[in-house]
C-alpha atoms as a PDB file:
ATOM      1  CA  UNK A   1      29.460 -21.687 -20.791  1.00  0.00           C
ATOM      2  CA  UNK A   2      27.070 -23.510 -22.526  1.00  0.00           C
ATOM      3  CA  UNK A   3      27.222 -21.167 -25.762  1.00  0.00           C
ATOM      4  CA  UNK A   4      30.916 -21.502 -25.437  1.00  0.00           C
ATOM      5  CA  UNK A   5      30.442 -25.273 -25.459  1.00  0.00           C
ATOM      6  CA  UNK A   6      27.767 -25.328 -28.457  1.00  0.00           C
ATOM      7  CA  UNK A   7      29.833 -22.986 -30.725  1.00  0.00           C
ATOM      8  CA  UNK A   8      32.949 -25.606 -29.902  1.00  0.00           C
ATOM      9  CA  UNK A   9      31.061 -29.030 -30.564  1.00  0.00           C
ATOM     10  CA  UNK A  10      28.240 -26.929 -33.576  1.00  0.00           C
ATOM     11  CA  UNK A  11      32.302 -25.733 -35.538  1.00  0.00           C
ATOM     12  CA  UNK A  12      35.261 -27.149 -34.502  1.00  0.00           C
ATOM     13  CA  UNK A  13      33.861 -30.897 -34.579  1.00  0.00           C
ATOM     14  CA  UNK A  14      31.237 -30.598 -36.759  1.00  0.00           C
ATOM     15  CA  UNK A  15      28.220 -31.896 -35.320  1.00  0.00           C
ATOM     16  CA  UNK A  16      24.502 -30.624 -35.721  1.00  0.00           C
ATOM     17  CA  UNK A  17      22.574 -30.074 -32.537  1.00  0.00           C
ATOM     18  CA  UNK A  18      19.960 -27.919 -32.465  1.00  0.00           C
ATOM     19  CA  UNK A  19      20.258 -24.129 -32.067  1.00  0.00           C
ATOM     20  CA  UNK A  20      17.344 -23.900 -29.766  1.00  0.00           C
ATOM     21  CA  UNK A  21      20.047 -23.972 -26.698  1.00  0.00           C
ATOM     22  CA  UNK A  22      21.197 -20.316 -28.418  1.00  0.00           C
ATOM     23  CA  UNK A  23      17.532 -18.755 -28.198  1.00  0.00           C
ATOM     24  CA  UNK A  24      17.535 -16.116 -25.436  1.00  0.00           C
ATOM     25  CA  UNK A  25      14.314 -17.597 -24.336  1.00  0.00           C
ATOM     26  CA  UNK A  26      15.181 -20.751 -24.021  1.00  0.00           C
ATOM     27  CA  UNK A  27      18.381 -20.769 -22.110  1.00  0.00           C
ATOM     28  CA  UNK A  28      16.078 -18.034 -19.585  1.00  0.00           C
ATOM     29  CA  UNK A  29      14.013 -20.980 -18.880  1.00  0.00           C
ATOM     30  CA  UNK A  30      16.862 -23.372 -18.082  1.00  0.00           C
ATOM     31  CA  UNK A  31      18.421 -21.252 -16.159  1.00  0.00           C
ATOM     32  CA  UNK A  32      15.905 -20.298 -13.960  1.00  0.00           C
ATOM     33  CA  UNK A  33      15.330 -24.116 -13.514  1.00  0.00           C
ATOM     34  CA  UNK A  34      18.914 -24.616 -12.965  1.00  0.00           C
ATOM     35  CA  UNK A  35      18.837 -22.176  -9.646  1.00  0.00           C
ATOM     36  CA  UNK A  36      15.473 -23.983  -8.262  1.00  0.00           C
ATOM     37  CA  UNK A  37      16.903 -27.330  -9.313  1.00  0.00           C
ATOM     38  CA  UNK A  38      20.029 -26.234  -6.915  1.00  0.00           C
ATOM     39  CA  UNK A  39      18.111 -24.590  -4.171  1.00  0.00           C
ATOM     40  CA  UNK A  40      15.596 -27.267  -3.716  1.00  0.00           C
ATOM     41  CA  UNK A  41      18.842 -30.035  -3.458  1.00  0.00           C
ATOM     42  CA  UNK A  42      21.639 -28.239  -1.647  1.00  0.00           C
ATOM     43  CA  UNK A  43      18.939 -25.796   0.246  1.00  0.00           C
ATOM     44  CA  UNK A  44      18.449 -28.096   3.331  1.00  0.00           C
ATOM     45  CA  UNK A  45      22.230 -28.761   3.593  1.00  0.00           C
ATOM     46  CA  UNK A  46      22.939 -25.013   3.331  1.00  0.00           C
ATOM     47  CA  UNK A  47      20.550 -24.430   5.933  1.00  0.00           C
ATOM     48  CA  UNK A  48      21.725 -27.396   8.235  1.00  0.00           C
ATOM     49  CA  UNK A  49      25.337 -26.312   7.914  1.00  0.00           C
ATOM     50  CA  UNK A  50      24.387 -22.683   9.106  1.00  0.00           C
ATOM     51  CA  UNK A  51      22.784 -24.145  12.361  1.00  0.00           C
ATOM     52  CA  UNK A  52      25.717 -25.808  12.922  1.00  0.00           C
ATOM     53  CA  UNK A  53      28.314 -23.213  12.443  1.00  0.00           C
ATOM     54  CA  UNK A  54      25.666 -20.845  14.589  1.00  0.00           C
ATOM     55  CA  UNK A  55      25.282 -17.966  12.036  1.00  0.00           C
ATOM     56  CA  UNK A  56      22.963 -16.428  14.175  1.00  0.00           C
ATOM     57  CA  UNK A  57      19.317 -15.889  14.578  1.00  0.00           C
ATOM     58  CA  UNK A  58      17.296 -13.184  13.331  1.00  0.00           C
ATOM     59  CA  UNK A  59      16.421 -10.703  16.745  1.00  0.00           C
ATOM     60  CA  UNK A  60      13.537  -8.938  16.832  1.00  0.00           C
ATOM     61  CA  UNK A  61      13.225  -5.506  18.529  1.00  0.00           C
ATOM     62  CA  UNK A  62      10.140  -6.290  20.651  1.00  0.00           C
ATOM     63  CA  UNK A  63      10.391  -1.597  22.200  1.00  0.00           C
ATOM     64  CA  UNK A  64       9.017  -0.430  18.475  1.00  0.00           C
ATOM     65  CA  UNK A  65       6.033  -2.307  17.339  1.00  0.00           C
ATOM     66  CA  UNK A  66       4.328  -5.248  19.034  1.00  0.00           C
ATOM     67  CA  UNK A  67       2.135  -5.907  16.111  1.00  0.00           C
ATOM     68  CA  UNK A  68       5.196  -6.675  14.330  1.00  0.00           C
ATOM     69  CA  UNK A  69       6.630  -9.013  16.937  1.00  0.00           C
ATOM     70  CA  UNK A  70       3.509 -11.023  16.570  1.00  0.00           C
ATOM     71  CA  UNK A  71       4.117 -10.841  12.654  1.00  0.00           C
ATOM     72  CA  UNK A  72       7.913 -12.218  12.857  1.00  0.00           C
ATOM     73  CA  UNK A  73       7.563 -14.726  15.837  1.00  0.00           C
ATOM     74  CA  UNK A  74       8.841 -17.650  13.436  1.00  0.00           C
ATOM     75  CA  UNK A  75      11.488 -15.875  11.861  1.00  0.00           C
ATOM     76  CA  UNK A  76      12.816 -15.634  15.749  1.00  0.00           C
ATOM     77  CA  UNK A  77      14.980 -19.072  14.610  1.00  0.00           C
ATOM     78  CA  UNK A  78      16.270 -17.998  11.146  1.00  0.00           C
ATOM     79  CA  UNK A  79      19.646 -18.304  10.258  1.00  0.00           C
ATOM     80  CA  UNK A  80      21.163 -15.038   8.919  1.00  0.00           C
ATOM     81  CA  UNK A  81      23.991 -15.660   6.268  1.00  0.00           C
ATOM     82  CA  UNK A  82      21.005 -17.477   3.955  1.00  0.00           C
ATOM     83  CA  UNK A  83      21.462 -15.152   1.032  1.00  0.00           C
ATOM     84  CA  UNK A  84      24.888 -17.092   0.241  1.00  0.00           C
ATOM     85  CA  UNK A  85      22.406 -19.977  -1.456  1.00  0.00           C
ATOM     86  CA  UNK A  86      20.451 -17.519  -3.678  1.00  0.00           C
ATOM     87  CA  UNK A  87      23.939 -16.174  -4.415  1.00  0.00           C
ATOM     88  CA  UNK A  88      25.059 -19.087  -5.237  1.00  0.00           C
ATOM     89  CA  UNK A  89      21.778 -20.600  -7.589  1.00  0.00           C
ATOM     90  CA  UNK A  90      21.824 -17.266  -9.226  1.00  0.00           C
ATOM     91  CA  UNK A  91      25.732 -17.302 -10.456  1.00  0.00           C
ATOM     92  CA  UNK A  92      25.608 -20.893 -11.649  1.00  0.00           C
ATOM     93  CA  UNK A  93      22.984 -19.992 -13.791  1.00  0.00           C
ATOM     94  CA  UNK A  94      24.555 -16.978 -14.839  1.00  0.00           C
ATOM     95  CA  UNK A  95      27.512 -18.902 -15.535  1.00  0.00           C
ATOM     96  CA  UNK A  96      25.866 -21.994 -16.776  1.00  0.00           C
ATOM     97  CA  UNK A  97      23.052 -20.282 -19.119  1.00  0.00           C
ATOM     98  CA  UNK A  98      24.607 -16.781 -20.097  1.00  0.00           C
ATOM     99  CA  UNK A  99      26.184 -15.224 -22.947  1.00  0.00           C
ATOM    100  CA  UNK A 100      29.632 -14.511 -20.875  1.00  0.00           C
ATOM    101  CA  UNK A 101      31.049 -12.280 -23.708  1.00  0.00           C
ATOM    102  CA  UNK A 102      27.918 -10.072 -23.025  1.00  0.00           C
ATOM    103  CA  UNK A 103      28.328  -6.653 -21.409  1.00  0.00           C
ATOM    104  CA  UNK A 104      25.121  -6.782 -20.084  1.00  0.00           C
ATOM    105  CA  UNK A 105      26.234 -10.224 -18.391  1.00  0.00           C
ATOM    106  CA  UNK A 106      29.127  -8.703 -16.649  1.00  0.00           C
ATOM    107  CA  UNK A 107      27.151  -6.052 -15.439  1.00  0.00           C
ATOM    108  CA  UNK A 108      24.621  -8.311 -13.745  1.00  0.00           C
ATOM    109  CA  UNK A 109      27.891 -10.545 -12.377  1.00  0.00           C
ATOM    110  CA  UNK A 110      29.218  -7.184 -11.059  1.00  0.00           C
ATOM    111  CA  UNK A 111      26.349  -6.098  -9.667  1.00  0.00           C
ATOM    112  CA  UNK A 112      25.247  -9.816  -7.854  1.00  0.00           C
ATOM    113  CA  UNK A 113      28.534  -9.927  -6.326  1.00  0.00           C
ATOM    114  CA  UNK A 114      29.218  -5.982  -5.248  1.00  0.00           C
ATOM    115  CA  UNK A 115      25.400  -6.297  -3.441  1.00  0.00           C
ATOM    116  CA  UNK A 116      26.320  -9.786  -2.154  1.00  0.00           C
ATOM    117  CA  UNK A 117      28.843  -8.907  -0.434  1.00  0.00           C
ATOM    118  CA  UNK A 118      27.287  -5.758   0.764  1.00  0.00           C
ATOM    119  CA  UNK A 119      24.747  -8.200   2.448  1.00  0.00           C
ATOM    120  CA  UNK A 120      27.374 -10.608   3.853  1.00  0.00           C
ATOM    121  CA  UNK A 121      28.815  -7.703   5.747  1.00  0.00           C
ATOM    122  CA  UNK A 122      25.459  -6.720   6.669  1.00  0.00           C
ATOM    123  CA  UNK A 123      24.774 -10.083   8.252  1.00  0.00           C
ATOM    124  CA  UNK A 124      28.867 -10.100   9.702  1.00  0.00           C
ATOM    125  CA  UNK A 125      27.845  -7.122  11.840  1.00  0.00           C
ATOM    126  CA  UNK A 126      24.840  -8.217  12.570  1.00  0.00           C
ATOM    127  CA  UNK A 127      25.994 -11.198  14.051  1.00  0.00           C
ATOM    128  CA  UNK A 128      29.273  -9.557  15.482  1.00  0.00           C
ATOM    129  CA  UNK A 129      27.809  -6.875  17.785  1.00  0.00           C
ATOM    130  CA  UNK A 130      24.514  -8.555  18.444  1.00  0.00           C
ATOM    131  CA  UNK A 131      22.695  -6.303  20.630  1.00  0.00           C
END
């Protein structure tokens, strides 16, 4: 988007900015400050608004290993459904920051998305038939 908004404002109106926002490296960086600039502002609220709608908690099979339920004891209260903020910091970036007429960037939208949703379900059952 923000190639598609450089190559606009850099031809079509003429202006000079700097083509440091069209080094690989440099739109990397922002991007990966975009998604923790996102996560650290709507992360609470996310995580708030999956109390409320009762997502479910993570359970913990205490029959197979009781080391391990000493391990997890805190992540007893965890919200499942908690992937849908990474999700969503990782495609504004990709949409933000990326070259969208890439192949390599609709691979890695095609890919986020097909194992996103594999997850979702994964939670959706979980939570549906909770043991």
């Amino acid at each position: 988007m923000i190639l598609f908004l450089y190559d606009y404002v850099t031809h079509v109106l003429g202006w000079k900015i700097p083509s440091v926002f069209i080094y690989s490296s440099t739109r990397m960086l922002l991007a990966a400050l975009t998604a923790l600039l996102f996560t650290i502002f709507f992360g609470p609220y996310c995580i708030k608004r999956l109390y409320e709608l009762k997502t479910g908690q993570q359970s913990i099979r205490v029959e197979d290993c009781p080391l391990l339920v000493e391990l997890h004891k805190k992540k007893k209260e965890t919200p499942t459904m908690g992937g849908v903020l990474i999700l969503s910091a990782m495609l504004l970036s990709l949409f933000l920051w990326m070259d969208l007429k890439s192949a390599f960037t609709l691979l890695l939208f095609v890919t986020t998305v097909w194992l996103g949703l594999l997850g979702g379900i994964d939670d959706y059952l979980k939570i549906k038939y909770k043991n």
